[in-house]
PDB file of N, CA and C in Angstrom:
ATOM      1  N   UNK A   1       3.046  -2.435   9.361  1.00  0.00           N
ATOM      2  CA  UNK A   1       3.228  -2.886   8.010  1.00  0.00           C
ATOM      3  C   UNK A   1       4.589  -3.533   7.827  1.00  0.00           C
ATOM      4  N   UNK A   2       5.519  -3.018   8.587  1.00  0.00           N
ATOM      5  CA  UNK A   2       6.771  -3.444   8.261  1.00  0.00           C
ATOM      6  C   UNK A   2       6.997  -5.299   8.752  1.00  0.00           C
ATOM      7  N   UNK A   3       6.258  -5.214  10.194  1.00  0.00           N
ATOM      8  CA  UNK A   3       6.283  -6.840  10.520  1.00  0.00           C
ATOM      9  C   UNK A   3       5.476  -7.696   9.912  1.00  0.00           C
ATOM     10  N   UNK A   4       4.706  -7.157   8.564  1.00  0.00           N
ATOM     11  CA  UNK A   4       3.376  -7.899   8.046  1.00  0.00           C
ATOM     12  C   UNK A   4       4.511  -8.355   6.553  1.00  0.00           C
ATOM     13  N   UNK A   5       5.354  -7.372   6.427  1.00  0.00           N
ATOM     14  CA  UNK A   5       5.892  -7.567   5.354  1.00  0.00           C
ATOM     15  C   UNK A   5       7.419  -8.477   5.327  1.00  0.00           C
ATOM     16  N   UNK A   6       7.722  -8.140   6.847  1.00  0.00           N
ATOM     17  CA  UNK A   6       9.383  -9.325   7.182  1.00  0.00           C
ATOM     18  C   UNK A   6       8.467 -10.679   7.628  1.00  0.00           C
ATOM     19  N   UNK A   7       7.392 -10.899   7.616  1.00  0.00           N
ATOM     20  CA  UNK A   7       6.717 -12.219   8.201  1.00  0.00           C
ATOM     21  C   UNK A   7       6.328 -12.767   7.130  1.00  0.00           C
ATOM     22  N   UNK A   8       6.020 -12.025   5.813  1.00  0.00           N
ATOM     23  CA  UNK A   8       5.731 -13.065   3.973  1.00  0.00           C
ATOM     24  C   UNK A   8       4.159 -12.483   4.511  1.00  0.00           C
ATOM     25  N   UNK A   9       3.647 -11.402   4.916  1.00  0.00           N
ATOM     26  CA  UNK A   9       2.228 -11.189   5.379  1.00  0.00           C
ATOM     27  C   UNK A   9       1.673  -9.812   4.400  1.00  0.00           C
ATOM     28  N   UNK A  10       0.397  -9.954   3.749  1.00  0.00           N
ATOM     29  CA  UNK A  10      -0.012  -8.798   3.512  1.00  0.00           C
ATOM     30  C   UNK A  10      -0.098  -7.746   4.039  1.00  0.00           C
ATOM     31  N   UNK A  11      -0.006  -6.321   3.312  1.00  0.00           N
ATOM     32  CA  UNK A  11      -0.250  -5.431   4.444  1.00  0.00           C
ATOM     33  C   UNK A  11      -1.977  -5.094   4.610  1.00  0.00           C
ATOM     34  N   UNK A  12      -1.341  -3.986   5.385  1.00  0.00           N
ATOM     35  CA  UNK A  12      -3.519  -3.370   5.525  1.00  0.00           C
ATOM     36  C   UNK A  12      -3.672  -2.537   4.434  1.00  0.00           C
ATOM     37  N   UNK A  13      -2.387  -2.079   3.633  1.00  0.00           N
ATOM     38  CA  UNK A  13      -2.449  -0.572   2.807  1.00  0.00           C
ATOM     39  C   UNK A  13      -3.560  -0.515   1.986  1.00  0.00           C
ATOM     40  N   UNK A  14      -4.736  -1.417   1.559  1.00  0.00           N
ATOM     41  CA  UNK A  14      -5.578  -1.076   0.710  1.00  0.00           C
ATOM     42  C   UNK A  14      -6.500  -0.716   1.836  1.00  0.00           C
ATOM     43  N   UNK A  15      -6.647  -1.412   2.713  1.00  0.00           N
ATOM     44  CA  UNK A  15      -7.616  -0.678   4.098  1.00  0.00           C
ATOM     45  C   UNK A  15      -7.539   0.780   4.685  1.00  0.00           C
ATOM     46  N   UNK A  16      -6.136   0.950   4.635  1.00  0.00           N
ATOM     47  CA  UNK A  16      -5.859   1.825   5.018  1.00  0.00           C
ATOM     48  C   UNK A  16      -6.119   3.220   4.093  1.00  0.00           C
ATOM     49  N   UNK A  17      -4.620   3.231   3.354  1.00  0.00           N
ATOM     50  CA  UNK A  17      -4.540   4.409   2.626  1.00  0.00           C
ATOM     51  C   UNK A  17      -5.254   4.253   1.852  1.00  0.00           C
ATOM     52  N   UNK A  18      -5.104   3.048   0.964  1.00  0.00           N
ATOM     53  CA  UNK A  18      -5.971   2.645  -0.129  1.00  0.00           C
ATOM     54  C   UNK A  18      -7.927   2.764  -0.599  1.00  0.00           C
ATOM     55  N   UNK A  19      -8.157   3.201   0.642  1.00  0.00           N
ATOM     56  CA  UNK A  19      -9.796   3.751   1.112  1.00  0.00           C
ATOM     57  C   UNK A  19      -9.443   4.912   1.225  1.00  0.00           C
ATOM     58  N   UNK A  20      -8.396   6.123   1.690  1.00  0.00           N
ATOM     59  CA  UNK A  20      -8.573   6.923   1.274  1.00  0.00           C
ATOM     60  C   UNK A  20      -8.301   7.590  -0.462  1.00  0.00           C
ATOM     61  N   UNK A  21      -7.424   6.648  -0.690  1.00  0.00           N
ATOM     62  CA  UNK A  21      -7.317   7.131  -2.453  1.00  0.00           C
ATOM     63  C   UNK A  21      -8.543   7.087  -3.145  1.00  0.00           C
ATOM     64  N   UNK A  22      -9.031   6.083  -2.446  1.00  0.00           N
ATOM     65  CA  UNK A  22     -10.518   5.682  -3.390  1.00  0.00           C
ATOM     66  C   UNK A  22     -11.417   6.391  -3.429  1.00  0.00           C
ATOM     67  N   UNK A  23     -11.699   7.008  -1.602  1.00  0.00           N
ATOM     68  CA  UNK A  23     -12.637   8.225  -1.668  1.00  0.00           C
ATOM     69  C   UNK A  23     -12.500   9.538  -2.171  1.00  0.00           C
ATOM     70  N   UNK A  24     -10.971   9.465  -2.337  1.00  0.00           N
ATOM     71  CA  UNK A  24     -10.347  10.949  -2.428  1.00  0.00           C
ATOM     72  C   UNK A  24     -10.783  10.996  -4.545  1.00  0.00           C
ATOM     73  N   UNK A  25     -10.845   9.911  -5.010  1.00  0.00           N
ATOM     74  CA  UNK A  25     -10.298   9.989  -6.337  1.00  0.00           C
ATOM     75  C   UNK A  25     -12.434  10.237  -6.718  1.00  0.00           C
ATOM     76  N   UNK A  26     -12.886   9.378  -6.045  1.00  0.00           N
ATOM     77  CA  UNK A  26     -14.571   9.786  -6.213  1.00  0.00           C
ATOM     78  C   UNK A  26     -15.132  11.149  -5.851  1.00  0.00           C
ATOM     79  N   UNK A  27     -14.384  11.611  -4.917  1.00  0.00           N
ATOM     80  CA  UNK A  27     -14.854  12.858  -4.506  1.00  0.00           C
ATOM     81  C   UNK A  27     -13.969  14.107  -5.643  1.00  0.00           C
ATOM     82  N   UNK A  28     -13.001  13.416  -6.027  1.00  0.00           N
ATOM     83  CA  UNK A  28     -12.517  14.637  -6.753  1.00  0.00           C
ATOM     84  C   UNK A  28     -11.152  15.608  -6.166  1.00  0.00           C
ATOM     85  N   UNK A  29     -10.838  14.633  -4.915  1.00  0.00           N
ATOM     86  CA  UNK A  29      -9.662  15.270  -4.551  1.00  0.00           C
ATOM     87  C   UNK A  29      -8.454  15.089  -4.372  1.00  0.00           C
ATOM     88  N   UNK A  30      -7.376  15.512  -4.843  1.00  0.00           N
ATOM     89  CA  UNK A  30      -6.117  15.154  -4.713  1.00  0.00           C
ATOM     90  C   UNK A  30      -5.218  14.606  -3.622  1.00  0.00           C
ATOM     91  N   UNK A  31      -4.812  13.655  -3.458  1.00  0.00           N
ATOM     92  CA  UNK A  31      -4.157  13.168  -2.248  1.00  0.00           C
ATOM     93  C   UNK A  31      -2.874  12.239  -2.967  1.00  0.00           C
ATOM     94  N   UNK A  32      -1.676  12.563  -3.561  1.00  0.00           N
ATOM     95  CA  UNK A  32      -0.941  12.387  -4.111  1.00  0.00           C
ATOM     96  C   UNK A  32      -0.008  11.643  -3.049  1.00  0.00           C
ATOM     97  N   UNK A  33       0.157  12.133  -1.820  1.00  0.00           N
ATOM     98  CA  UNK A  33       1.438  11.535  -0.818  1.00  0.00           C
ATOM     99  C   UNK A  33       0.592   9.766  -0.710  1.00  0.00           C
ATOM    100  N   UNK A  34      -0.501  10.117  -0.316  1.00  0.00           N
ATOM    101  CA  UNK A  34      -1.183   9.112  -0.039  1.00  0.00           C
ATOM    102  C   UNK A  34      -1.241   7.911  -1.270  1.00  0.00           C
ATOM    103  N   UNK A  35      -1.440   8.499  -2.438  1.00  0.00           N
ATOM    104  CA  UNK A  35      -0.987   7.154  -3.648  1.00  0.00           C
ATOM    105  C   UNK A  35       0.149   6.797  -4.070  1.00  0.00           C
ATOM    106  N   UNK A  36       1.520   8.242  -3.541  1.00  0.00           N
ATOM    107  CA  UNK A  36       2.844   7.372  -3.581  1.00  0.00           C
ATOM    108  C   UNK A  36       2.692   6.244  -2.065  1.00  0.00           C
ATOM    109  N   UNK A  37       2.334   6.602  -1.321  1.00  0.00           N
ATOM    110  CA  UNK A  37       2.741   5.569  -0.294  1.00  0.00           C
ATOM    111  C   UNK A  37       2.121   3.851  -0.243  1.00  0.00           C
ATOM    112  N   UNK A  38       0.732   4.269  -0.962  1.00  0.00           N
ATOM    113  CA  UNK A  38      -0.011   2.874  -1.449  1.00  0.00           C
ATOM    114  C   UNK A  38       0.885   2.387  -2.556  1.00  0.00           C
ATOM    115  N   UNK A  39       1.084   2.671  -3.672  1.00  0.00           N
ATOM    116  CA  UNK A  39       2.315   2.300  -4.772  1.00  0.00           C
ATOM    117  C   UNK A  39       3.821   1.866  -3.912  1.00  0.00           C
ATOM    118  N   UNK A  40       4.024   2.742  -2.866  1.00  0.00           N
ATOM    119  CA  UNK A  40       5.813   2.160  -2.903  1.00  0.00           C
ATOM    120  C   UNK A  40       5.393   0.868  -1.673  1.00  0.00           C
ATOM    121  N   UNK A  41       4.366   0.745  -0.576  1.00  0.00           N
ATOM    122  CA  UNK A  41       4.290  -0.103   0.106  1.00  0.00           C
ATOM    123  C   UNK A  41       4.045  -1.571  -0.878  1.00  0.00           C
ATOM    124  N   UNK A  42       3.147  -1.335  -1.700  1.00  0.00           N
ATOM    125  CA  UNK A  42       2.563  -2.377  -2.433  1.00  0.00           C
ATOM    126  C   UNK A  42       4.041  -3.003  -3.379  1.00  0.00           C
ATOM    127  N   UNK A  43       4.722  -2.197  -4.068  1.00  0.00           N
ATOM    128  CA  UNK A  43       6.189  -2.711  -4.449  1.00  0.00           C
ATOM    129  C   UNK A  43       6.620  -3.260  -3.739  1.00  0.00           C
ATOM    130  N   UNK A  44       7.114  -2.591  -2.254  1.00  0.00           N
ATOM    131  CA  UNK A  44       8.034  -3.456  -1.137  1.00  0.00           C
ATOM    132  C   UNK A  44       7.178  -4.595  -1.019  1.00  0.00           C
ATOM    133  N   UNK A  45       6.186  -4.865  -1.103  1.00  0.00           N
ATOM    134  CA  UNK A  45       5.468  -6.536  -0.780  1.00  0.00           C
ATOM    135  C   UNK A  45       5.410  -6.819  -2.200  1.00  0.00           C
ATOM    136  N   UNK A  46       5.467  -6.789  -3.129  1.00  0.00           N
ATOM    137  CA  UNK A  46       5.387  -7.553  -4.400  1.00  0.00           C
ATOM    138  C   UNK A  46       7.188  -7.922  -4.555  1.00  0.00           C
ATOM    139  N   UNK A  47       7.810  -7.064  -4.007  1.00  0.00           N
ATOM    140  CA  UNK A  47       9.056  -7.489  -3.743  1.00  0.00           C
ATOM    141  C   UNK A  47      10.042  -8.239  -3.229  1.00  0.00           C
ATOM    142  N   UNK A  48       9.392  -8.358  -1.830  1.00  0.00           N
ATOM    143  CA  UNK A  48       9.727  -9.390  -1.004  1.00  0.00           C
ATOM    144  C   UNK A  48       8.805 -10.512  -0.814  1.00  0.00           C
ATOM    145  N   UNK A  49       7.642 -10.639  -1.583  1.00  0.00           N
ATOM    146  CA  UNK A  49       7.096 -11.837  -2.195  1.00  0.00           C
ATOM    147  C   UNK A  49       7.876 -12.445  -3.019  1.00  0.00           C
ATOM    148  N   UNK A  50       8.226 -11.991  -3.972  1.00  0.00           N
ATOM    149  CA  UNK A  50       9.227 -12.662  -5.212  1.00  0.00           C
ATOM    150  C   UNK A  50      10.538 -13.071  -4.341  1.00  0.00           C
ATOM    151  N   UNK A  51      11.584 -12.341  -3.656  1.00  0.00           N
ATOM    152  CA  UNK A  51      12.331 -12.444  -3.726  1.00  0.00           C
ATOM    153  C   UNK A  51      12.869 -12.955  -1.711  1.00  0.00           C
ATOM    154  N   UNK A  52      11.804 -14.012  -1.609  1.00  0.00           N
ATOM    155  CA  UNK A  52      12.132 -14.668  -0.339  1.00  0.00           C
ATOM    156  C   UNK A  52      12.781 -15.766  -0.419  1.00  0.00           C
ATOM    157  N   UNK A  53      13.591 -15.750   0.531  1.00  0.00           N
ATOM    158  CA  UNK A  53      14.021 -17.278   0.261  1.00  0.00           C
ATOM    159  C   UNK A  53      13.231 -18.719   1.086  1.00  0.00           C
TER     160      UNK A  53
END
């Protein structure tokens, strides 16, 4: 993720973690580390989208 994100590249995080939040949130179960890490990855790329030179 980190070379997807110094290259101006999407990451996988909705593939990734982001399928498990989804199943976790349908099934009814808590997985909290897992939606801070989809939230702070998704910042760092909305971040260094905006702010490339």
């Amino acid at each position: 993720m980190l070379q997807d994100i110094q290259s101006g590249r999407r990451t996988e995080i909705e593939t990734l973690n982001g399928a498990v939040v989804k199943l976790a949130h349908e099934s009814g179960v808590p997985v909290p580390v897992n939606e801070v890490v989809v939230a702070m990855v998704k910042a760092k790329e909305s971040f260094s989208f905006n702010h490339r030179h």
